[in-house]
C-alpha atoms as a PDB file:
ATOM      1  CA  UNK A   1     107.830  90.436 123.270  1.00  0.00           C
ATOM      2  CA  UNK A   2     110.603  91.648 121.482  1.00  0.00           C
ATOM      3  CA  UNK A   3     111.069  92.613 117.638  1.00  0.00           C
ATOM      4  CA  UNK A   4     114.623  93.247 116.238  1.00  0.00           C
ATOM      5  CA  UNK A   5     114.424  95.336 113.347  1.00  0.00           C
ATOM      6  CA  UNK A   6     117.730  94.887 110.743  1.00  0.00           C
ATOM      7  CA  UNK A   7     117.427  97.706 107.727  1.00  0.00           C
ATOM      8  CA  UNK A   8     118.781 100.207 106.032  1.00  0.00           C
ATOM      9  CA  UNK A   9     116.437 103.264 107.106  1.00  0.00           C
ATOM     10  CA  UNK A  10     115.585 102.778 110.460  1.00  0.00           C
ATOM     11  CA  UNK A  11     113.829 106.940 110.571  1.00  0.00           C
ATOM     12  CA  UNK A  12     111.189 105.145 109.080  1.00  0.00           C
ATOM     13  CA  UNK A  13     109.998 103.418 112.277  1.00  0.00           C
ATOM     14  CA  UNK A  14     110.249 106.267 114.276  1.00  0.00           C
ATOM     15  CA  UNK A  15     107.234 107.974 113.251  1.00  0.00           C
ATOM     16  CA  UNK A  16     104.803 104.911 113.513  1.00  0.00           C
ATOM     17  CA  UNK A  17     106.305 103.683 116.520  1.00  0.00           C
ATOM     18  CA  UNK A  18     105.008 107.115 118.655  1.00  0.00           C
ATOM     19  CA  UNK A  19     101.463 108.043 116.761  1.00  0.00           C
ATOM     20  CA  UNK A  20      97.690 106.579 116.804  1.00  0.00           C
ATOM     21  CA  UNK A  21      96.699 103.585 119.424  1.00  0.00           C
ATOM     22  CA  UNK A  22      98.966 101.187 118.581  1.00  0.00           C
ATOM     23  CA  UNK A  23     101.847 103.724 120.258  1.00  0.00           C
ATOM     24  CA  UNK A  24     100.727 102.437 123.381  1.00  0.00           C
ATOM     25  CA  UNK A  25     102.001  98.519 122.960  1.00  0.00           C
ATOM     26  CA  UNK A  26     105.581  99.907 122.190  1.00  0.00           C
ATOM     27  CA  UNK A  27     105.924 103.153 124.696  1.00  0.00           C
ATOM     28  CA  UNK A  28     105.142 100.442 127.576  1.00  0.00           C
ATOM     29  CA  UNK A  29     107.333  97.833 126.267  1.00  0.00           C
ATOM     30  CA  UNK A  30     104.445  95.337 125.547  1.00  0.00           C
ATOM     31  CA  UNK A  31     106.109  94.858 122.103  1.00  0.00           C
ATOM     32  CA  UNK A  32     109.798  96.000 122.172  1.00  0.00           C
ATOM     33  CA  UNK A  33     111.510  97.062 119.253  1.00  0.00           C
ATOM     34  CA  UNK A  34     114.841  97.577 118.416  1.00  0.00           C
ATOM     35  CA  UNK A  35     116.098  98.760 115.311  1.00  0.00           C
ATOM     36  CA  UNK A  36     120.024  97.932 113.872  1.00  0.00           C
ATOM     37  CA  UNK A  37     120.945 100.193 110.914  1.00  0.00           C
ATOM     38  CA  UNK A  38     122.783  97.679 108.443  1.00  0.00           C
ATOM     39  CA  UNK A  39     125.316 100.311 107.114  1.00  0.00           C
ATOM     40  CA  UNK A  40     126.710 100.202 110.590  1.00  0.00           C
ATOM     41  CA  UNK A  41     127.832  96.950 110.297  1.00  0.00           C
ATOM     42  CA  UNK A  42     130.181  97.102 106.632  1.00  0.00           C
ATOM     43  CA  UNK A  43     133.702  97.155 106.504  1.00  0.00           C
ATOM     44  CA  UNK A  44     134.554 100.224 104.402  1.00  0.00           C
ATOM     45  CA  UNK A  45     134.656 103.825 104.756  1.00  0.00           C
ATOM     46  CA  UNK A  46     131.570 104.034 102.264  1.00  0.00           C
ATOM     47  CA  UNK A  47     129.640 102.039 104.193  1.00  0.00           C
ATOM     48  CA  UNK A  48     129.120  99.446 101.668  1.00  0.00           C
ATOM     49  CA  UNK A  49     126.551  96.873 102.100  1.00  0.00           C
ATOM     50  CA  UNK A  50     125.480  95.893  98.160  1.00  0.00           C
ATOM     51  CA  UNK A  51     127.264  95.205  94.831  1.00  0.00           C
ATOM     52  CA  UNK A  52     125.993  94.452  91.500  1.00  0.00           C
ATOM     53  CA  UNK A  53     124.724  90.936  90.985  1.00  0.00           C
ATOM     54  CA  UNK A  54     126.666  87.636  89.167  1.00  0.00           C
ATOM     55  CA  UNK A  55     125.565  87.191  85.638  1.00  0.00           C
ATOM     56  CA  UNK A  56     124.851  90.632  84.988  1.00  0.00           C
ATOM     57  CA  UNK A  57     121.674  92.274  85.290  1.00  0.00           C
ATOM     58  CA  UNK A  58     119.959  95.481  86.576  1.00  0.00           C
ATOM     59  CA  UNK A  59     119.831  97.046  90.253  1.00  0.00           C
ATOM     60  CA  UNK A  60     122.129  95.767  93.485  1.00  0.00           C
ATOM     61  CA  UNK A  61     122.238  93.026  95.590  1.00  0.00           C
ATOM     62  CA  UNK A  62     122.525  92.921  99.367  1.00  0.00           C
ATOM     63  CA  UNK A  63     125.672  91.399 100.157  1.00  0.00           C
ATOM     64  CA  UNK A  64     126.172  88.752 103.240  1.00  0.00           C
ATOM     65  CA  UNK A  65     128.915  89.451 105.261  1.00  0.00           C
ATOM     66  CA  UNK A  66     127.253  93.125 106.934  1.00  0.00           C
ATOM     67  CA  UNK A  67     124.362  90.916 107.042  1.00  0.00           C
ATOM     68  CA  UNK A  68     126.090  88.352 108.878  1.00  0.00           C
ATOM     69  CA  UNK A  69     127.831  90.847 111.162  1.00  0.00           C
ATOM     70  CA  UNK A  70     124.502  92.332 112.117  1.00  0.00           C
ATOM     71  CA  UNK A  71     122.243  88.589 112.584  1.00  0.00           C
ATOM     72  CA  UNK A  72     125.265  88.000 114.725  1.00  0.00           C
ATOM     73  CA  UNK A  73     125.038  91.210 116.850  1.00  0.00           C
ATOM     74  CA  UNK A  74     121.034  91.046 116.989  1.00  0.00           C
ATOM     75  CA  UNK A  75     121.623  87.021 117.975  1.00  0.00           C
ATOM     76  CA  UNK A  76     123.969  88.032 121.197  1.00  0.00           C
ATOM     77  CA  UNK A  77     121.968  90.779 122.349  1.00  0.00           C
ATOM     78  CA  UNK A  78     118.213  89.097 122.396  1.00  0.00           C
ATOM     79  CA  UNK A  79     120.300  85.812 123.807  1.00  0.00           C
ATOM     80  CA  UNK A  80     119.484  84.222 120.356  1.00  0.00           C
ATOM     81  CA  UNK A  81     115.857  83.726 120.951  1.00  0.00           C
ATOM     82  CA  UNK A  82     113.185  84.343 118.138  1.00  0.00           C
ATOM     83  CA  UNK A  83     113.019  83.450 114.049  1.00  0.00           C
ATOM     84  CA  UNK A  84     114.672  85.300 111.547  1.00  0.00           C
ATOM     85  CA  UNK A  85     112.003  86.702 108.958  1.00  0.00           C
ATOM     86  CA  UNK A  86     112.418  87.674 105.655  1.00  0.00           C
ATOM     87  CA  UNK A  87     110.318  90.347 103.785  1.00  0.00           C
ATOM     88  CA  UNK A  88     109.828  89.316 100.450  1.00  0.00           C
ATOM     89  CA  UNK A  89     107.154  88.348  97.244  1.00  0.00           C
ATOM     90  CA  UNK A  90     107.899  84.857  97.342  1.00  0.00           C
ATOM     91  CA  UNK A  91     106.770  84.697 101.443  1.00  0.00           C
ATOM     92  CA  UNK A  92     103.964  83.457 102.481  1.00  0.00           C
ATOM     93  CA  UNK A  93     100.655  86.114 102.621  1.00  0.00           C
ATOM     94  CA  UNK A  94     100.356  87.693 105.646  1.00  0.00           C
ATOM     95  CA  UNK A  95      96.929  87.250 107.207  1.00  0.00           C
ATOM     96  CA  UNK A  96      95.510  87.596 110.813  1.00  0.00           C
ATOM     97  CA  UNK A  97      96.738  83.771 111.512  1.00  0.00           C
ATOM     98  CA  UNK A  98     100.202  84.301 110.807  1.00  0.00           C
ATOM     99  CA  UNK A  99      99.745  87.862 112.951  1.00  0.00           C
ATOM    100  CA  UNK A 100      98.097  85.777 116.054  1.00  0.00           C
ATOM    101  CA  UNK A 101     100.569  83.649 115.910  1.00  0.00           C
ATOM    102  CA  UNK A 102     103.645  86.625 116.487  1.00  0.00           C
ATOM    103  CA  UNK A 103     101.182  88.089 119.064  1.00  0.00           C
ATOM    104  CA  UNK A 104     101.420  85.366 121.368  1.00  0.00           C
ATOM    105  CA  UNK A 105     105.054  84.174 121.034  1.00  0.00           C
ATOM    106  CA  UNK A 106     108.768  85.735 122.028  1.00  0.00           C
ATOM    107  CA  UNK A 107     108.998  88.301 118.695  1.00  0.00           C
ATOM    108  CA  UNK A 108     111.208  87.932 115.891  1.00  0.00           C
ATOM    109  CA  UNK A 109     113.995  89.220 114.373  1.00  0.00           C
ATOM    110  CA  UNK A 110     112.657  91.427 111.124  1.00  0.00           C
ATOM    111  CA  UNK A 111     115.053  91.703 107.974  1.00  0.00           C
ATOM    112  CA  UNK A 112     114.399  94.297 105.649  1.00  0.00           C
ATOM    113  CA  UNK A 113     115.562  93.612 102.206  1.00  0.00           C
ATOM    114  CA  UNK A 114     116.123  96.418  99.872  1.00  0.00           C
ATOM    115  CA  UNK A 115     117.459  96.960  95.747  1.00  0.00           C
ATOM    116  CA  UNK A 116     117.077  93.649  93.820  1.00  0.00           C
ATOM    117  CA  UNK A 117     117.327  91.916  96.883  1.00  0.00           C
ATOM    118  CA  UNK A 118     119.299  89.794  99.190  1.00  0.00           C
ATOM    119  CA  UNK A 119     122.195  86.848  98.577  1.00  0.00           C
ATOM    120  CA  UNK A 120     120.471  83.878  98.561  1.00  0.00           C
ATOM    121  CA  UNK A 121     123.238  82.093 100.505  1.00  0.00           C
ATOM    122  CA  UNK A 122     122.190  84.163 103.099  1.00  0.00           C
ATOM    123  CA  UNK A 123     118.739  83.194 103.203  1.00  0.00           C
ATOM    124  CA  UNK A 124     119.529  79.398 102.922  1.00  0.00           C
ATOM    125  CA  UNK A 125     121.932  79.660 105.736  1.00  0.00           C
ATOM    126  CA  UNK A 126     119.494  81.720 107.588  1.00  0.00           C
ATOM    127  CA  UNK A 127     116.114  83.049 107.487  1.00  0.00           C
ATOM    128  CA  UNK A 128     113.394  81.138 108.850  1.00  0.00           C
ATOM    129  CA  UNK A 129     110.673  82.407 107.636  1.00  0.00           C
ATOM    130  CA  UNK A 130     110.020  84.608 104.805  1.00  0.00           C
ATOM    131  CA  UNK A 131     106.311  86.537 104.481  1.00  0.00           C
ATOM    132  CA  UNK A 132     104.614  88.524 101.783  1.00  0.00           C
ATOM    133  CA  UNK A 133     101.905  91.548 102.083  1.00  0.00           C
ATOM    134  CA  UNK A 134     100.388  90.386  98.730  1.00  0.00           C
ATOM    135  CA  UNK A 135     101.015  90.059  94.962  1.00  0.00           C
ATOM    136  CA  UNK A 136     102.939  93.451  94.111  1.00  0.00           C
ATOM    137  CA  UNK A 137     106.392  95.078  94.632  1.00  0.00           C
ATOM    138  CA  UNK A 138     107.728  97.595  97.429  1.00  0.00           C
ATOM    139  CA  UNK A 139     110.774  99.324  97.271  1.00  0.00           C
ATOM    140  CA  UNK A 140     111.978  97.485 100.591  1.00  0.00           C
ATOM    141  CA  UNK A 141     110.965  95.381 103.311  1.00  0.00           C
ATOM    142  CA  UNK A 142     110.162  98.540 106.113  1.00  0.00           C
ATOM    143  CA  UNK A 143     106.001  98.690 104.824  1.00  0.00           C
ATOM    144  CA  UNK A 144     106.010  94.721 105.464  1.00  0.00           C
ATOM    145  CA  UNK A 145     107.982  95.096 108.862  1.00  0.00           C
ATOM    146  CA  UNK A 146     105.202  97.996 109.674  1.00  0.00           C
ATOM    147  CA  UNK A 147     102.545  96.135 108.860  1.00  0.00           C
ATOM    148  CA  UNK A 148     103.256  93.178 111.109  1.00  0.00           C
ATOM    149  CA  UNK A 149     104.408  95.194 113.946  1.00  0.00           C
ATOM    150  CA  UNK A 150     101.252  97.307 113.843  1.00  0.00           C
ATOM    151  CA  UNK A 151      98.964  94.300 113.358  1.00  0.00           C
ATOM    152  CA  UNK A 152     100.604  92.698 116.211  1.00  0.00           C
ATOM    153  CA  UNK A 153     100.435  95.473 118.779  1.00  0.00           C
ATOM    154  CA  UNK A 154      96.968  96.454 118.233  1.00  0.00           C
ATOM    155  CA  UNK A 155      95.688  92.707 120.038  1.00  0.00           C
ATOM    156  CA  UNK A 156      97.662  93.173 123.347  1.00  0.00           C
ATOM    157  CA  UNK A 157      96.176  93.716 126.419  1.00  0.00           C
ATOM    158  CA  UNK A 158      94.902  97.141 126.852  1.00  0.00           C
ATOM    159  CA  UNK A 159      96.331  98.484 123.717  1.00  0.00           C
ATOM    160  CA  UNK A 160      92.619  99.298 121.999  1.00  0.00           C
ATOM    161  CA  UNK A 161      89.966 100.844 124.201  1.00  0.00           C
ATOM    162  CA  UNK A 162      87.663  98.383 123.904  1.00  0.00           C
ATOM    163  CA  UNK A 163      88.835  94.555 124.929  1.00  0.00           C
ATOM    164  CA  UNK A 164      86.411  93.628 121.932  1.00  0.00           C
ATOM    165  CA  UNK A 165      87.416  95.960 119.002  1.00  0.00           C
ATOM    166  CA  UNK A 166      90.091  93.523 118.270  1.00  0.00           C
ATOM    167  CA  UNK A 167      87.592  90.084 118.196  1.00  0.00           C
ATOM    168  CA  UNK A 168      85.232  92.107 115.904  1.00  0.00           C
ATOM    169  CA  UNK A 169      87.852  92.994 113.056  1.00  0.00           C
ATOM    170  CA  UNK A 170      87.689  91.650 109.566  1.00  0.00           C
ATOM    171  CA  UNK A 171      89.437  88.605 109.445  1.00  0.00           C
ATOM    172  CA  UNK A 172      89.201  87.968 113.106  1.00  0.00           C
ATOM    173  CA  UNK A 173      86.693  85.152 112.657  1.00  0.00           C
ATOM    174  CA  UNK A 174      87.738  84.417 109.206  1.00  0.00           C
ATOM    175  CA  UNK A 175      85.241  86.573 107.634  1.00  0.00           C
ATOM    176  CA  UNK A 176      84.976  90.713 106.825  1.00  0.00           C
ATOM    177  CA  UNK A 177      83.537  93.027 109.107  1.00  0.00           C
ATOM    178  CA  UNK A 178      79.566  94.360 108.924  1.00  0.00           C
ATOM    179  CA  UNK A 179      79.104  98.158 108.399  1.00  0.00           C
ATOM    180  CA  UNK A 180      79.490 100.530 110.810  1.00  0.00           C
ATOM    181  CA  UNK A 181      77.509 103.906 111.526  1.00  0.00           C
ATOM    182  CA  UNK A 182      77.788 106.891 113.602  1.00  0.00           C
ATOM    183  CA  UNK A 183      76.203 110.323 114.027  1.00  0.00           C
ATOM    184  CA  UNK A 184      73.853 111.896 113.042  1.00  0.00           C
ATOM    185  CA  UNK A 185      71.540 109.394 112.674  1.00  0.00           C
ATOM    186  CA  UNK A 186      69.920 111.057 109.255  1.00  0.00           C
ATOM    187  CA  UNK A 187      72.470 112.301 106.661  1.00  0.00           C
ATOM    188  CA  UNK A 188      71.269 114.491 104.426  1.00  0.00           C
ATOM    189  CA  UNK A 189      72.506 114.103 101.041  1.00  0.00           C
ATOM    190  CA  UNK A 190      71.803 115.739  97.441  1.00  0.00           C
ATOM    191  CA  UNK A 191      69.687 112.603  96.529  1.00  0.00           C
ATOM    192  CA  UNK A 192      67.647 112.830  99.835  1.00  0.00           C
ATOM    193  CA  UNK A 193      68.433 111.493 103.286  1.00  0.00           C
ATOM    194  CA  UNK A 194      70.592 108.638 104.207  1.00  0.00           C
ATOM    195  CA  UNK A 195      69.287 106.914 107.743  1.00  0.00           C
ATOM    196  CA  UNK A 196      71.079 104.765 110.188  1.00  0.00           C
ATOM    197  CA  UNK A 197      69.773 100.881 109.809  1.00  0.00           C
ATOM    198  CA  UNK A 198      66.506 100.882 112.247  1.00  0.00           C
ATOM    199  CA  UNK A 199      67.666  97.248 113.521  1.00  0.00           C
ATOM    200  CA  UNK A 200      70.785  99.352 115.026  1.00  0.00           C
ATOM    201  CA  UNK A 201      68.949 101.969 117.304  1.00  0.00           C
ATOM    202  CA  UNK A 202      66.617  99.237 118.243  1.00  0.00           C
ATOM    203  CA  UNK A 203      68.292  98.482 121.475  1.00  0.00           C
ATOM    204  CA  UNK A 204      67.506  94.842 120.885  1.00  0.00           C
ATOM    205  CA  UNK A 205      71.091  93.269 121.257  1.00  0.00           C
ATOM    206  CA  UNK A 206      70.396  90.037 119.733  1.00  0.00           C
ATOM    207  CA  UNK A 207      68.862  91.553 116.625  1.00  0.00           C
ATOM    208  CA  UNK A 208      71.466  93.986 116.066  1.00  0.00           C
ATOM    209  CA  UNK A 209      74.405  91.223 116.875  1.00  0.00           C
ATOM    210  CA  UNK A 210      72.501  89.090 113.359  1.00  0.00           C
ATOM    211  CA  UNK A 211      72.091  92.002 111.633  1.00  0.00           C
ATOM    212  CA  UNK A 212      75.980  92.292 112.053  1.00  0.00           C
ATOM    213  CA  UNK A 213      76.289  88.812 111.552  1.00  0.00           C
ATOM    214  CA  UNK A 214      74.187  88.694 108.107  1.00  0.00           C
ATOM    215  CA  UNK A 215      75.598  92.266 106.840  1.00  0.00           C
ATOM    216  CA  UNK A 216      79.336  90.261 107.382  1.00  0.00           C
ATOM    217  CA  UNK A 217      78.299  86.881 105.688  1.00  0.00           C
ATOM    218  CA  UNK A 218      77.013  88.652 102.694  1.00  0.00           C
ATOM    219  CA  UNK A 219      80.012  91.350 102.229  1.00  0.00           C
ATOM    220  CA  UNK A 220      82.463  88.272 102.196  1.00  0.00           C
ATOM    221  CA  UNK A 221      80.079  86.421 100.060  1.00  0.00           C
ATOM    222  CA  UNK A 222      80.310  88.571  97.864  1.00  0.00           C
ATOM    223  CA  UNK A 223      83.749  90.215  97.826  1.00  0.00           C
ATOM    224  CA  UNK A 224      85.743  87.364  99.204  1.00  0.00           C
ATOM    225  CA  UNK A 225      84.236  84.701  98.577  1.00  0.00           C
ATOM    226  CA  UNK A 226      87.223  82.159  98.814  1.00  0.00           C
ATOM    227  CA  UNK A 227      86.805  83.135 102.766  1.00  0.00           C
ATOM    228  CA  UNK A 228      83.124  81.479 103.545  1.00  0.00           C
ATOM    229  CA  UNK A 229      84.705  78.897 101.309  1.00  0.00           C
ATOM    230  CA  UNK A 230      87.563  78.484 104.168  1.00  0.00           C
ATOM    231  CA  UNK A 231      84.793  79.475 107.378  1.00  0.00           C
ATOM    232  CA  UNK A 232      82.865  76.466 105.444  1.00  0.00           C
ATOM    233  CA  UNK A 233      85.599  73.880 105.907  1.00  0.00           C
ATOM    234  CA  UNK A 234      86.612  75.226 108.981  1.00  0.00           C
ATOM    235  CA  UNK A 235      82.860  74.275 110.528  1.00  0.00           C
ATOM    236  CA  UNK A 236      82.633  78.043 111.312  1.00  0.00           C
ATOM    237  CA  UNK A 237      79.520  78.655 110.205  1.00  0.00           C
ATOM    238  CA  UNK A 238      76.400  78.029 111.701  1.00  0.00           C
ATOM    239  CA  UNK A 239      72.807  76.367 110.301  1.00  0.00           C
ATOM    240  CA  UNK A 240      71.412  80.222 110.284  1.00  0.00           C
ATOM    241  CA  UNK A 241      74.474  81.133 108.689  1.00  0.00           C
ATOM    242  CA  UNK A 242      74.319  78.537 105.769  1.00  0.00           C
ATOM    243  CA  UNK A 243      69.764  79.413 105.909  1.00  0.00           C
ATOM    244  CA  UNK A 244      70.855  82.982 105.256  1.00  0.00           C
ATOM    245  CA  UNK A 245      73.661  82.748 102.483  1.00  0.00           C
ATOM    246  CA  UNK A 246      71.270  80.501 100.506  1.00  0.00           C
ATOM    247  CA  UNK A 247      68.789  83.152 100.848  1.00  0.00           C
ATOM    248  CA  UNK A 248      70.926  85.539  98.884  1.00  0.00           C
ATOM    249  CA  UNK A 249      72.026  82.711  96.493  1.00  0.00           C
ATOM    250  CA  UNK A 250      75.263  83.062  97.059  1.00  0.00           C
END
């Protein structure tokens, strides 16, 4: 698997791509990535890649001829396999769908728009798919690109310590993760003590996996609720599942 990274600041990968867990997907080539620093690819001695937009108006706009030189280069070298994608508000939401579905194919090529944005002719002529991280505004497209690549390398093989960590995640069933609770087993706090649930030193593995299960339903029921909505249509959730929900009156 093989991501293609086009932008502007490419020492902002760097760091990421070497620290915490996920380090392990790209230092053994699991998920490859390459990164192309735009400015190498204007014509002038300044480097040049934006000028100020038609019809007047704040802020710069990323012109498409170094753009074009650089799809081109990225294009010969990967042997033109893999979409273009576009970081942007108008995209579609990122969510752990779209991020299965990079895990299991060929990679992408990752553009990383910056200033007011990018020539449009270029992404008509180009881009194939264009993704969000939500409703709000970064500087440039390098948090998105981040994002996705660490989402991505965190569900191949042998990346996490556990081959379940991954299956248990928010999201990863369509719903938010339960609690979680480590040592010591009795916090003591100003207002008193603070216990570990009983159910989870039990020991009984079938009562602790519903506890889970409940403990997720009603945290999405209640904070998302537009996701047992989705599990709902989906047929993802089970007779004890609905028994239990209606018990909360949710």
């Amino acid at each position: 698997m093989r991501f293609d990274v086009i932008t502007l600041f490419p020492d902002l990968f760097a760091p990421h791509l070497t620290h915490g867990v996920t380090r392990r997907a790209f230092e053994s080539g699991q998920v490859d990535v390459r990164l192309w620093s735009l400015r190498d690819f204007a014509d002038d001695n300044y480097r040049r890649v934006d000028d100020r937009p038609y019809g007047g108006g704040p802020g710069m706009v990323m012109m498409v001829e170094p753009l074009e030189r650089a799809l081109q280069a990225v294009r010969a070298d990967r042997g033109g396999v893999g979409p273009l994608v576009h970081f942007t508000p108008v995209g579609r939401r990122i969510d752990q769908a779209v991020v299965r579905q990079f895990a299991a194919g060929p990679g992408a090529i990752l553009l990383c728009g910056r200033y007011e944005g990018i020539d449009q002719r270029f992404i008509d002529r180009h881009v194939d798919v264009e993704l969000s991280l939500g409703d709000f505004v970064l500087s440039g497209g390098e948090l998105a690109a981040l994002a996705l690549l660490d989402a991505v390398a965190r569900l191949q093989h042998g990346v996490l310590g556990d081959a379940q960590s991954h299956e248990q995640d928010s999201f990863s069933d369509g719903l938010l993760d339960c609690p979680h609770y480590s040592r010591p087993e009795v916090l003591a706090t100003a207002e008193g003590v603070d216990p570990v649930p009983p159910v989870l030193l039990s020991g009984h593995h079938a009562d602790i996996a519903r506890w889970r299960r409940e403990r997720s339903l009603e945290l999405t029921a209640r904070r998302r609720p537009d996701l047992v909505a989705a599990a709902r249509a989906a047929g993802r959730l089970s007779p004890a599942d609905e028994r239990f929900l209606a018990s909360l009156g949710l």
